[in-house]
Protein backbone atom coordinates (compact mmCIF):
# COMPACT_ATOMS: atom_id res chain seq x y z
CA UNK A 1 -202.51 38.77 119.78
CA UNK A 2 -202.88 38.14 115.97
CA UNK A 3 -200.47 37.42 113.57
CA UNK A 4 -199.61 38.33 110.35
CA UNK A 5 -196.69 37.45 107.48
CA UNK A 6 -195.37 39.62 104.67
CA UNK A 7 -196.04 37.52 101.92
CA UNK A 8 -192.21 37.48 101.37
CA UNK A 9 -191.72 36.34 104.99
CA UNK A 10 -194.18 33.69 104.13
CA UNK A 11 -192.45 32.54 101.18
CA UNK A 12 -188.88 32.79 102.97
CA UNK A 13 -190.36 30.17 105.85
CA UNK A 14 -191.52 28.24 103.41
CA UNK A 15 -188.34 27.71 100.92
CA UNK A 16 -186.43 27.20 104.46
CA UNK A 17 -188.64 24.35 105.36
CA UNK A 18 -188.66 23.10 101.66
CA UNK A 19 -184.57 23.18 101.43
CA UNK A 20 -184.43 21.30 104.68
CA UNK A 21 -186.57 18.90 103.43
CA UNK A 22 -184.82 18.15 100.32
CA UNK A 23 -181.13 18.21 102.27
CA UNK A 24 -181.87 16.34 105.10
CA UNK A 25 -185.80 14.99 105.19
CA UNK A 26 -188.35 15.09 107.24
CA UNK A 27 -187.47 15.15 110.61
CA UNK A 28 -184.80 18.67 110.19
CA UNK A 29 -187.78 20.03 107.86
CA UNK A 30 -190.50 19.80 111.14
CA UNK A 31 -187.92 20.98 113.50
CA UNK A 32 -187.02 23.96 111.54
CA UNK A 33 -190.92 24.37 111.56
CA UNK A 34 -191.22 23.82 114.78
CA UNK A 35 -188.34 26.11 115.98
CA UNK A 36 -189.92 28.99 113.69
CA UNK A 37 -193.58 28.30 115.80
CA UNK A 38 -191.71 28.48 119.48
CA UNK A 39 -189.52 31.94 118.11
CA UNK A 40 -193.31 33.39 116.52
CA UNK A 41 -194.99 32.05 120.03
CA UNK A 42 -192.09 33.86 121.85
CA UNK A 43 -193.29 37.35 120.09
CA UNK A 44 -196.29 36.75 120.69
CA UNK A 45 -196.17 36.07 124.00
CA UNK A 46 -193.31 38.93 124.81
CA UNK A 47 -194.41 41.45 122.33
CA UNK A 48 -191.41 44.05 123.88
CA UNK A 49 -188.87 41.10 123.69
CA UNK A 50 -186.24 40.78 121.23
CA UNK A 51 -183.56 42.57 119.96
CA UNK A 52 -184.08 46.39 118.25
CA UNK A 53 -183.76 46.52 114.32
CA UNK A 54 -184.30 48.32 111.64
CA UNK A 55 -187.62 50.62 111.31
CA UNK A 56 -189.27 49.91 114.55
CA UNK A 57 -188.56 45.95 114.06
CA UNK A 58 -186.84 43.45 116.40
CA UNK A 59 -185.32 40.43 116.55
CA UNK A 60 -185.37 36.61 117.52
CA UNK A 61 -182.76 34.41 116.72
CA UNK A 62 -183.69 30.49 115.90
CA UNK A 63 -181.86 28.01 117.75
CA UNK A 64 -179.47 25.21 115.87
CA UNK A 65 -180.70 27.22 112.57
CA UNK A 66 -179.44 30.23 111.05
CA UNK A 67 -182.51 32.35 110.51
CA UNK A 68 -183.69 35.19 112.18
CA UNK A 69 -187.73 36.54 112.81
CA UNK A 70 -187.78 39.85 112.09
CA UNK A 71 -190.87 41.66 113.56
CA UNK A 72 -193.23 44.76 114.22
CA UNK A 73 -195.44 44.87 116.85
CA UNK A 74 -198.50 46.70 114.99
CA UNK A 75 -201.23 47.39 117.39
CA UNK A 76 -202.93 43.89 119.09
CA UNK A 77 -200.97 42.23 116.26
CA UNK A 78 -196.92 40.64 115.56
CA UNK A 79 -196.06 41.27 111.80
CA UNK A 80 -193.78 38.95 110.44
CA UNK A 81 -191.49 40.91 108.24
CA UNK A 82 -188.73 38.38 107.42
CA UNK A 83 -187.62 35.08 108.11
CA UNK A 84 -184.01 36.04 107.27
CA UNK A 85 -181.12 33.62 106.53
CA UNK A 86 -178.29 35.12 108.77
CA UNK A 87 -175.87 34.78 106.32
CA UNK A 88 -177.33 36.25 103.36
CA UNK A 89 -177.74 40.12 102.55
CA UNK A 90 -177.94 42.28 106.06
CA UNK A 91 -181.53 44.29 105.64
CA UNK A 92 -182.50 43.29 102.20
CA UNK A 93 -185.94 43.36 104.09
CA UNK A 94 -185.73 46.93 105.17
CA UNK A 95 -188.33 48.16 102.59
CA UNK A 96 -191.24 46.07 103.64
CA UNK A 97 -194.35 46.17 106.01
C-alpha cells in the first residue's frame, strides 16, 4: 500500500518534529518521528483500523504525544490528511484531500 501526504499534513509533521527539536533536542525530535512512522505503518498495515472521522477519514492517536493521523484510505493507497495537534482547532482539516 502507497502512501501519500497533503502537503499541509507534510508541513504539520514537519513543524512538530522541528518544535521538538528546538524544546527538547534530538532525542524527543526522533521519537516524535519515530512514533508518527509506527502510527503511518499501523494504517498501512490495518487500512480498516482506526477510529471514524470526518468525510470518510479515521483516526490514530500517537502515544506520549498529542497529535493525531488523520487518514483516507483511497484505493491501494493511505492519504495522510493531517497530523493534527489535539489541542488545537477540532477539524480545521475538514476541507482537504
Amino acid at each position: 500500500m502507497r502512501v501519500s501526504f497533503n502537503p499541509a499534513a507534510l508541513a504539520e509533521a514537519e513543524e512538530a518534529t522541528r518544535w521538538y527539536r528546538a524544546n527538547g533536542g534530538i532525542t524527543p525530535s526522533r521519537a516524535f518521528a519515530l512514533e508518527l512512522k509506527r502510527v503511518i505503518n499501523l494504517a498501512i498495515q490495518q487500512p480498516g483500523g482506526g477510529s471514524p472521522g470526518l468525510g470518510g477519514t479515521s483516526r490514530l492517536y500517537l502515544k506520549r504525544f498529542p497529535y493525531t493521523l488523520v487518514f483516507r484510505i483511497e484505493g491501494d493507497s493511505v492519504r495522510i490528511i493531517a497530523v493534527a495537534h489535539q489541542s488545537r482547532r477540532p477539524a480545521y482539516w475538514g476541507g482537504r484531500r
